[in-house]
C-alpha atoms as a PDB file:
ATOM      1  CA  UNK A   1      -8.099 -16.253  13.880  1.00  0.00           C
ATOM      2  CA  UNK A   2      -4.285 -14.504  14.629  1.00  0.00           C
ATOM      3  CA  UNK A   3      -3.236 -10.589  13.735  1.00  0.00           C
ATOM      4  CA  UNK A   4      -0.963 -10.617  10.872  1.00  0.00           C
ATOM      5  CA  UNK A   5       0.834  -7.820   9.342  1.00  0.00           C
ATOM      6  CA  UNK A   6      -0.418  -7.048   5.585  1.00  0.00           C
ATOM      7  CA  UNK A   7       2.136  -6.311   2.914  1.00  0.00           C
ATOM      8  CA  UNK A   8      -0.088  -5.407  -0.428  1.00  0.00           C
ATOM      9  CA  UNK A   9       1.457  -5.339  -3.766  1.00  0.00           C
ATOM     10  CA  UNK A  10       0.758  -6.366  -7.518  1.00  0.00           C
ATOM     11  CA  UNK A  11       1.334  -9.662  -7.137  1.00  0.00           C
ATOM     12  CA  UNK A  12       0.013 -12.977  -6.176  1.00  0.00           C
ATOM     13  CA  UNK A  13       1.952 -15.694  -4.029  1.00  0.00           C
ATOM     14  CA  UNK A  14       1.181 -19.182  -4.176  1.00  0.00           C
ATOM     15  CA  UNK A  15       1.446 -21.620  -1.431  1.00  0.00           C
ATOM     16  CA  UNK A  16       4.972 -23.265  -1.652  1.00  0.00           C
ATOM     17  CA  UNK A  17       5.961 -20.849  -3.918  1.00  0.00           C
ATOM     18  CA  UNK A  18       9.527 -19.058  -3.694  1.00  0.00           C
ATOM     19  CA  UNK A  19       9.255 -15.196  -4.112  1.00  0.00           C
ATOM     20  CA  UNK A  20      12.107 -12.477  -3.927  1.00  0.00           C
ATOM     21  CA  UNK A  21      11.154  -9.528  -2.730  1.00  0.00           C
ATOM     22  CA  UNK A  22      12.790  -5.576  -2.100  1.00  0.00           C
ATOM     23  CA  UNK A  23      12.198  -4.141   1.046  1.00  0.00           C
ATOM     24  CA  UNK A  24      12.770  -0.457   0.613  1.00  0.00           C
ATOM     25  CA  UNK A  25       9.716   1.795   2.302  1.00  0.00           C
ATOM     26  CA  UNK A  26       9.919   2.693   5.913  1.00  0.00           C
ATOM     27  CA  UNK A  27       7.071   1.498   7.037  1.00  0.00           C
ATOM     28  CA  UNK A  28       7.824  -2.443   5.568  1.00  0.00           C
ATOM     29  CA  UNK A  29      11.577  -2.386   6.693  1.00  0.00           C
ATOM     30  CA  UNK A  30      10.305  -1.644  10.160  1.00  0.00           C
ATOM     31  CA  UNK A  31       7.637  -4.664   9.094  1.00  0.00           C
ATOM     32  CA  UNK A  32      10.371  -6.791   8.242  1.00  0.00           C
ATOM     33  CA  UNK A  33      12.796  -6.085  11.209  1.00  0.00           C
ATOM     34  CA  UNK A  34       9.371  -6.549  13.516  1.00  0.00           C
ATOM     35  CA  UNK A  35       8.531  -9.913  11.510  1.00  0.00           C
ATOM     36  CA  UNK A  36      12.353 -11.231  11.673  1.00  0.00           C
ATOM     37  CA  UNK A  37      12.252 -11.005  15.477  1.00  0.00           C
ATOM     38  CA  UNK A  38       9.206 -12.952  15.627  1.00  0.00           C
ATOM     39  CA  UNK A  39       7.325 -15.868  13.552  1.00  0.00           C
ATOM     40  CA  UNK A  40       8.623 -14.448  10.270  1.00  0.00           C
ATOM     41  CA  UNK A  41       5.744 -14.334   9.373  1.00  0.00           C
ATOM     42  CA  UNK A  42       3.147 -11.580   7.187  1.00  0.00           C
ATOM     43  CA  UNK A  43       0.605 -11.826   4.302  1.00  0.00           C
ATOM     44  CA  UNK A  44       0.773 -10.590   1.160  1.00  0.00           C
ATOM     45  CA  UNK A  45      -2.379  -9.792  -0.297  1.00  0.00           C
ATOM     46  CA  UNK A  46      -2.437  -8.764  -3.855  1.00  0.00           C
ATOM     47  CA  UNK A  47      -3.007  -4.819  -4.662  1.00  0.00           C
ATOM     48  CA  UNK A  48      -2.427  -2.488  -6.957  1.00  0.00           C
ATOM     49  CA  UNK A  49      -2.858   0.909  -6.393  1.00  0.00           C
ATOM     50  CA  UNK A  50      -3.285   2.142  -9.905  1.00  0.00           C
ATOM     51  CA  UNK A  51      -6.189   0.031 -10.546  1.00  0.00           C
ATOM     52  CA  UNK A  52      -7.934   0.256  -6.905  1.00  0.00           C
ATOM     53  CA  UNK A  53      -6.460   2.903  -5.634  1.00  0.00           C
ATOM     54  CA  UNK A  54      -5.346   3.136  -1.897  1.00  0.00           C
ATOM     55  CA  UNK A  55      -5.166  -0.426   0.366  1.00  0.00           C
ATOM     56  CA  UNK A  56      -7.964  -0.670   2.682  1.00  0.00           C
ATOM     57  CA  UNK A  57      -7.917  -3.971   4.099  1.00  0.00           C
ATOM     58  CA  UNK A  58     -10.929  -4.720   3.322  1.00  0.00           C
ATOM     59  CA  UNK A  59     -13.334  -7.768   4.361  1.00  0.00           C
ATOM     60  CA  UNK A  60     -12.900 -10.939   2.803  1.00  0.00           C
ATOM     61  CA  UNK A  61      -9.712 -10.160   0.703  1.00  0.00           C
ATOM     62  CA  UNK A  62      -7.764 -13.822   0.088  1.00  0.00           C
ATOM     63  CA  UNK A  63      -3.509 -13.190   0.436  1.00  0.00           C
ATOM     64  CA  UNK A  64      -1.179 -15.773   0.967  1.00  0.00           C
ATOM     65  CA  UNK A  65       1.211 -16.145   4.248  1.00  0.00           C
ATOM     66  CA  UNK A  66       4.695 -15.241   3.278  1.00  0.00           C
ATOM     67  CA  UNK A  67       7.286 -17.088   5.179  1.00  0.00           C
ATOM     68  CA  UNK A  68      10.684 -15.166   5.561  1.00  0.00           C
ATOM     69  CA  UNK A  69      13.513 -17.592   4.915  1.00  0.00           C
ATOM     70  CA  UNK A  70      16.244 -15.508   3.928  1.00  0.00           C
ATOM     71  CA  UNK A  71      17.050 -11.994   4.375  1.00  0.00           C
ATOM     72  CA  UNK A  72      20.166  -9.651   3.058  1.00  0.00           C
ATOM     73  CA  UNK A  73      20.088  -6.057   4.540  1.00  0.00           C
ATOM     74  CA  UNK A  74      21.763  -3.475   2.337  1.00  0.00           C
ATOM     75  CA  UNK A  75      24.285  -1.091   3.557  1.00  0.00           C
ATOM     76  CA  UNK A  76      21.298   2.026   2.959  1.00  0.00           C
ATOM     77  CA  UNK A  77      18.317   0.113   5.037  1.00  0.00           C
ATOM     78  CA  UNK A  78      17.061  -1.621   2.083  1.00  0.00           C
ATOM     79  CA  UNK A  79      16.560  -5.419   2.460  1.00  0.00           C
ATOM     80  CA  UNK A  80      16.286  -8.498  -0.384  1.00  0.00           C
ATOM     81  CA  UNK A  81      14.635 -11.338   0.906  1.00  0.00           C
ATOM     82  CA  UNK A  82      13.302 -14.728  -0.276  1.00  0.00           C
ATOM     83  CA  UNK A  83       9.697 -15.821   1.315  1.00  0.00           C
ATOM     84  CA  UNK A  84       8.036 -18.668   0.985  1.00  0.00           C
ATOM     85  CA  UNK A  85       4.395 -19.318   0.573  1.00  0.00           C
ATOM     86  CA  UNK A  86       2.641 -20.587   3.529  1.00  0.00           C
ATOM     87  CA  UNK A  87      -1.281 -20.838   3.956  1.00  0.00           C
ATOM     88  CA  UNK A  88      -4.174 -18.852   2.045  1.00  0.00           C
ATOM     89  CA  UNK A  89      -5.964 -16.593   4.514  1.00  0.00           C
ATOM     90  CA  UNK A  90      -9.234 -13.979   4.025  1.00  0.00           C
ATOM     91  CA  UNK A  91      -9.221 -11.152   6.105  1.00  0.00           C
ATOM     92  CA  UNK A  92     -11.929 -10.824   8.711  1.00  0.00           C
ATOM     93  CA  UNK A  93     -11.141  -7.119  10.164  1.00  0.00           C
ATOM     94  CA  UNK A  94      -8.854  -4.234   9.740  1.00  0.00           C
ATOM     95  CA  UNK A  95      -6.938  -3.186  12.871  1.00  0.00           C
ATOM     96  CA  UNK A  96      -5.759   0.070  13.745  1.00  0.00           C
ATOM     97  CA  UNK A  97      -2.637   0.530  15.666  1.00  0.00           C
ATOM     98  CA  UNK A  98       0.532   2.530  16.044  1.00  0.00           C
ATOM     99  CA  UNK A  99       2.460  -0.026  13.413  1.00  0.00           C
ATOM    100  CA  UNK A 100       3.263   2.481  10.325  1.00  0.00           C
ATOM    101  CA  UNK A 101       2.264  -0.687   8.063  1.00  0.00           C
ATOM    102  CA  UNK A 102      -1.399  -2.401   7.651  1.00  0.00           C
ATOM    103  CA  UNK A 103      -2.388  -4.974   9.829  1.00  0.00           C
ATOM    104  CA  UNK A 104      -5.619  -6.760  10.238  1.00  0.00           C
ATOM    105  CA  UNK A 105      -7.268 -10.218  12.013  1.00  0.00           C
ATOM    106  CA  UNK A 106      -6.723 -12.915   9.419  1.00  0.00           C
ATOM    107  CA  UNK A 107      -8.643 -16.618   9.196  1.00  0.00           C
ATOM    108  CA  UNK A 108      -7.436 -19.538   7.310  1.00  0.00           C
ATOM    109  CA  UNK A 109      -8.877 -19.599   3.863  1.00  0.00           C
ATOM    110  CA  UNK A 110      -9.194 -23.772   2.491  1.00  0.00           C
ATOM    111  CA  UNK A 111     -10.523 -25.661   0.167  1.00  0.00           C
ATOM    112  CA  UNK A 112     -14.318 -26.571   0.758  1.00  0.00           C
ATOM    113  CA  UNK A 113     -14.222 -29.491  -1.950  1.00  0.00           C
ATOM    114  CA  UNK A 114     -12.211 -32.597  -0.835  1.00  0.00           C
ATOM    115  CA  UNK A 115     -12.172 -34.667  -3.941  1.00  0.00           C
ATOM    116  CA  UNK A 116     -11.904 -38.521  -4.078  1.00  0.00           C
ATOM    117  CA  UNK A 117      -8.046 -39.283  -3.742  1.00  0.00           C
ATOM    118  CA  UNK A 118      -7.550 -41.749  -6.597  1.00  0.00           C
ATOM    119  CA  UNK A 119     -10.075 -39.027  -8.396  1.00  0.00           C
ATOM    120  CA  UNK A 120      -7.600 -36.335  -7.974  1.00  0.00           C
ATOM    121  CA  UNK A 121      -4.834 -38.353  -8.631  1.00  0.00           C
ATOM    122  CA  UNK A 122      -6.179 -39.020 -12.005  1.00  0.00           C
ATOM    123  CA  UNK A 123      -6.692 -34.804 -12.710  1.00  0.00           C
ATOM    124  CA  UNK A 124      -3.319 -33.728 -11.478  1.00  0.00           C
ATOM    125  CA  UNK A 125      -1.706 -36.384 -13.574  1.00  0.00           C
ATOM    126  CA  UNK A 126      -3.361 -34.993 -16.865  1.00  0.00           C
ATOM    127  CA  UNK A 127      -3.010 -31.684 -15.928  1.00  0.00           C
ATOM    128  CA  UNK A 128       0.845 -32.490 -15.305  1.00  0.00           C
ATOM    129  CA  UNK A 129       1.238 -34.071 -18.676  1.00  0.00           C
ATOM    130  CA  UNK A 130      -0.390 -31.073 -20.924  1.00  0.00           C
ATOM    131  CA  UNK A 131       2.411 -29.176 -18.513  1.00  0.00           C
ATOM    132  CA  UNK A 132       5.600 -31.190 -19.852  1.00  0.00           C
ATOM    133  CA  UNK A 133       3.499 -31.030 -23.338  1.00  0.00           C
ATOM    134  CA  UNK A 134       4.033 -27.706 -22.927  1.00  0.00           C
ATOM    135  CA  UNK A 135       7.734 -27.520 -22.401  1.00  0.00           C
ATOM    136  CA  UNK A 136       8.031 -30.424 -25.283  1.00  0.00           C
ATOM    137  CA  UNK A 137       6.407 -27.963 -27.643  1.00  0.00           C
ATOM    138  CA  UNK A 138       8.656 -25.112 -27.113  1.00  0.00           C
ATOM    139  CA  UNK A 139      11.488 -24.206 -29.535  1.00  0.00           C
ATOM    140  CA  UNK A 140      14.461 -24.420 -26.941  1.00  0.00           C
ATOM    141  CA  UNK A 141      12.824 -26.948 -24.633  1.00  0.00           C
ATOM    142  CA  UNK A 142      14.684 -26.766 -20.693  1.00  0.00           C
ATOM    143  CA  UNK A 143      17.484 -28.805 -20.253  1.00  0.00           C
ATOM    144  CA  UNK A 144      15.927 -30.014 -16.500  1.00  0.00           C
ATOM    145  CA  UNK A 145      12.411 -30.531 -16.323  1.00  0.00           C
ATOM    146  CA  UNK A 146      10.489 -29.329 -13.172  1.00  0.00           C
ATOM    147  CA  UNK A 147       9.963 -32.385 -10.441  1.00  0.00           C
ATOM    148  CA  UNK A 148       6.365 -31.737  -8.847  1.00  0.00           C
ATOM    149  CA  UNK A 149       4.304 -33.681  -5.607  1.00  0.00           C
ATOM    150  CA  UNK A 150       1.508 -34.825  -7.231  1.00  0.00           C
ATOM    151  CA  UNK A 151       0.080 -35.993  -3.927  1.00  0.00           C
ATOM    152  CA  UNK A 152       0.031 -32.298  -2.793  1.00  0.00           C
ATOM    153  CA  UNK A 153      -1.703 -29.198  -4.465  1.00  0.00           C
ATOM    154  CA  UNK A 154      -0.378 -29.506  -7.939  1.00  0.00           C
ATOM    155  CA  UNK A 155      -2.587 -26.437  -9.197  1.00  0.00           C
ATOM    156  CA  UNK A 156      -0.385 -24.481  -6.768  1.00  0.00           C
ATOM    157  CA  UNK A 157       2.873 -25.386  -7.904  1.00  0.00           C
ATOM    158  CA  UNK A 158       2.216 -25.279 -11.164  1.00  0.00           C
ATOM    159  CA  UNK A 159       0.802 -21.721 -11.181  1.00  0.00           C
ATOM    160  CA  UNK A 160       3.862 -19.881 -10.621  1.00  0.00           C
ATOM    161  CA  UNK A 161       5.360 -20.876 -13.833  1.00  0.00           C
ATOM    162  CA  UNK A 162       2.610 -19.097 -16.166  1.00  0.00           C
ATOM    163  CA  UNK A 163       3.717 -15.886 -17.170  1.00  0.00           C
ATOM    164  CA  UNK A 164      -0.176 -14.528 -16.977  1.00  0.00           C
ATOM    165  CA  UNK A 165      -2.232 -11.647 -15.845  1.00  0.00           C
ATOM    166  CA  UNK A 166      -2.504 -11.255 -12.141  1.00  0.00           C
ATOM    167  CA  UNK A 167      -5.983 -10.868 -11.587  1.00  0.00           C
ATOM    168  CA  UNK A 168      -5.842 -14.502 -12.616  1.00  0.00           C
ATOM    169  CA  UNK A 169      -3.436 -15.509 -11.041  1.00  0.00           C
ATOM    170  CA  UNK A 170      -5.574 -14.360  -7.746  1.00  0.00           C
ATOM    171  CA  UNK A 171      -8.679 -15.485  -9.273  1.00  0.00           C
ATOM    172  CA  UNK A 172      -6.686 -19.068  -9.264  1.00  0.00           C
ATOM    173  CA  UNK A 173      -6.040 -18.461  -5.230  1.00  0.00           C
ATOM    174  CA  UNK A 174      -9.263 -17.689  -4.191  1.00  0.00           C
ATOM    175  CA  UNK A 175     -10.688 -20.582  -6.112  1.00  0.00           C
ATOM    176  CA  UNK A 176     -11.514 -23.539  -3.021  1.00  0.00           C
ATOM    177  CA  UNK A 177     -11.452 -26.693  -5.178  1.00  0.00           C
ATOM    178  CA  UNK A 178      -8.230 -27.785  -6.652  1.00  0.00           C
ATOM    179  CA  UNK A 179     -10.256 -29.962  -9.675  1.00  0.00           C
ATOM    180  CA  UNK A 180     -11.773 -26.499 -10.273  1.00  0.00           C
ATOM    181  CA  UNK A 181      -8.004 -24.907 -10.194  1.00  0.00           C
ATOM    182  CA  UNK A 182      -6.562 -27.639 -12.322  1.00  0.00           C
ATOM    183  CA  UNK A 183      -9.045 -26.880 -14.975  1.00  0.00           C
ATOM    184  CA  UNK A 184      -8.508 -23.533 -14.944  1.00  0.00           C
ATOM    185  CA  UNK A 185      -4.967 -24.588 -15.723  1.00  0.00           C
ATOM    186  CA  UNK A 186      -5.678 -26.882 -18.402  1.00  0.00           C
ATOM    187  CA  UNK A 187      -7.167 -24.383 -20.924  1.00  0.00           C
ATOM    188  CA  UNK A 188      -3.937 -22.085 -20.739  1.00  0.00           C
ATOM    189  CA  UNK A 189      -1.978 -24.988 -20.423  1.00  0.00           C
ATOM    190  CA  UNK A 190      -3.976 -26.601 -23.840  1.00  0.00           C
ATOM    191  CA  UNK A 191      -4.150 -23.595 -25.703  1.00  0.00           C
ATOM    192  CA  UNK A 192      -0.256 -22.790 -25.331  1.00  0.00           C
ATOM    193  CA  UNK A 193       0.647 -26.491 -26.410  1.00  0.00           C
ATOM    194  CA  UNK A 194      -2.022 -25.452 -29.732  1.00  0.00           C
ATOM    195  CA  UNK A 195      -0.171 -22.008 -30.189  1.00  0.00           C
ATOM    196  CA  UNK A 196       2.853 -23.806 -29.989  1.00  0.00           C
ATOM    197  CA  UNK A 197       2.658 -26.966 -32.604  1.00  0.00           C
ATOM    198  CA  UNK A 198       0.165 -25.218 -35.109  1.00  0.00           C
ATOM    199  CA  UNK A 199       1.377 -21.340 -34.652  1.00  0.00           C
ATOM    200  CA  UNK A 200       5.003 -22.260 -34.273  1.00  0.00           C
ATOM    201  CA  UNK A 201       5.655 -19.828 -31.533  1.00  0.00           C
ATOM    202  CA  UNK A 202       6.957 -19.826 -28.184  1.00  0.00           C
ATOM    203  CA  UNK A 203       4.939 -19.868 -25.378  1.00  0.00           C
ATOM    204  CA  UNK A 204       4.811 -16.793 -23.383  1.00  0.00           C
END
């Protein structure tokens, strides 16, 4: 269990995953400048206010560490900065302190299915291959195609590249079996390379 600051917002971040971000409230620049000085270190937990109204760290929410690699302060306070995704945590309690931003006791959050290796293996490599079907299909397929670990959490770095609604996105976080995640995967993954070839349209 460690304290972590808590920096909700509409969106979800994968493990590995590369995120830009805008640092412009008072209470998350003096976050950041806190965080810089230290481990670099806070979660994001996905939020949004118009649909749930105010943040209140509650039990049990799943966020993903954010890992500060770079930061550019701007001349009025602001701050861009590019995190990456470390590990999936839950939160366990809400802590109350003189910090202007949310902060709360944090536990790992991991898989509790370890599937066969070969097993796995053999669903990240179809999973990976409706993927590149994907790009195939499209009318101006990429000029580079995307190089992926397929010895590592392929459902993770996969996600990031569908443009889809967020509370799936999280959904696809808090799920703790990556055979489960992969398949999740697949049907968006199958149904775009359908929409694609038979309703001649790019994917979205």
């Amino acid at each position: 269990m460690r304290r972590l600051p808590l920096f909700p917002l509409p969106v979800v971040l994968f493990p590995g995953a590369i995120m830009p971000l805008h640092i412009f409230e008072p209470r998350y620049r003096c976050m950041l400048e806190r965080c810089v000085t230290g481990d670099r270190r806070f979660g994001l937990v996905h939020h949004d206010c118009d649909e749930r109204g105010p943040f209140l760290s509650e039990e049990g929410r799943v966020g993903c560490v954010a890992v500060v690699e770079k930061e550019q302060p701007l001349p009025d306070g602001r701050s861009l900065i590019l995190v990456r995704g470390g590990e999936r945590f839950h939160l366990v309690d809400g802590i109350e302190s003189d910090a202007p931003y949310y902060e709360a006791l944090v536990e790992r959050y991991e898989d509790t299915v370890r599937p066969h290796p070969a097993a796995i293996r053999r669903v990240r490599a179809h999973t990976l291959e409706l993927f590149l079907a994907v790009l195939e299909s499209l009318p101006q397929p990429p000029d580079e195609v995307p190089v992926f670990d397929v010895e590592q959490e392929l459902s993770f770095q996969l996600a990031p590249t569908i443009q889809i609604d967020h509370r799936w996105q999280q959904s696809l976080l808090e799920l703790r079996d990556e055979v489960y995640r992969l398949e999740r995967l697949d049907a968006v993954l199958q149904a775009a390379v359908d929409r694609n070839v038979f309703g001649g349209e790019g994917a979205a």
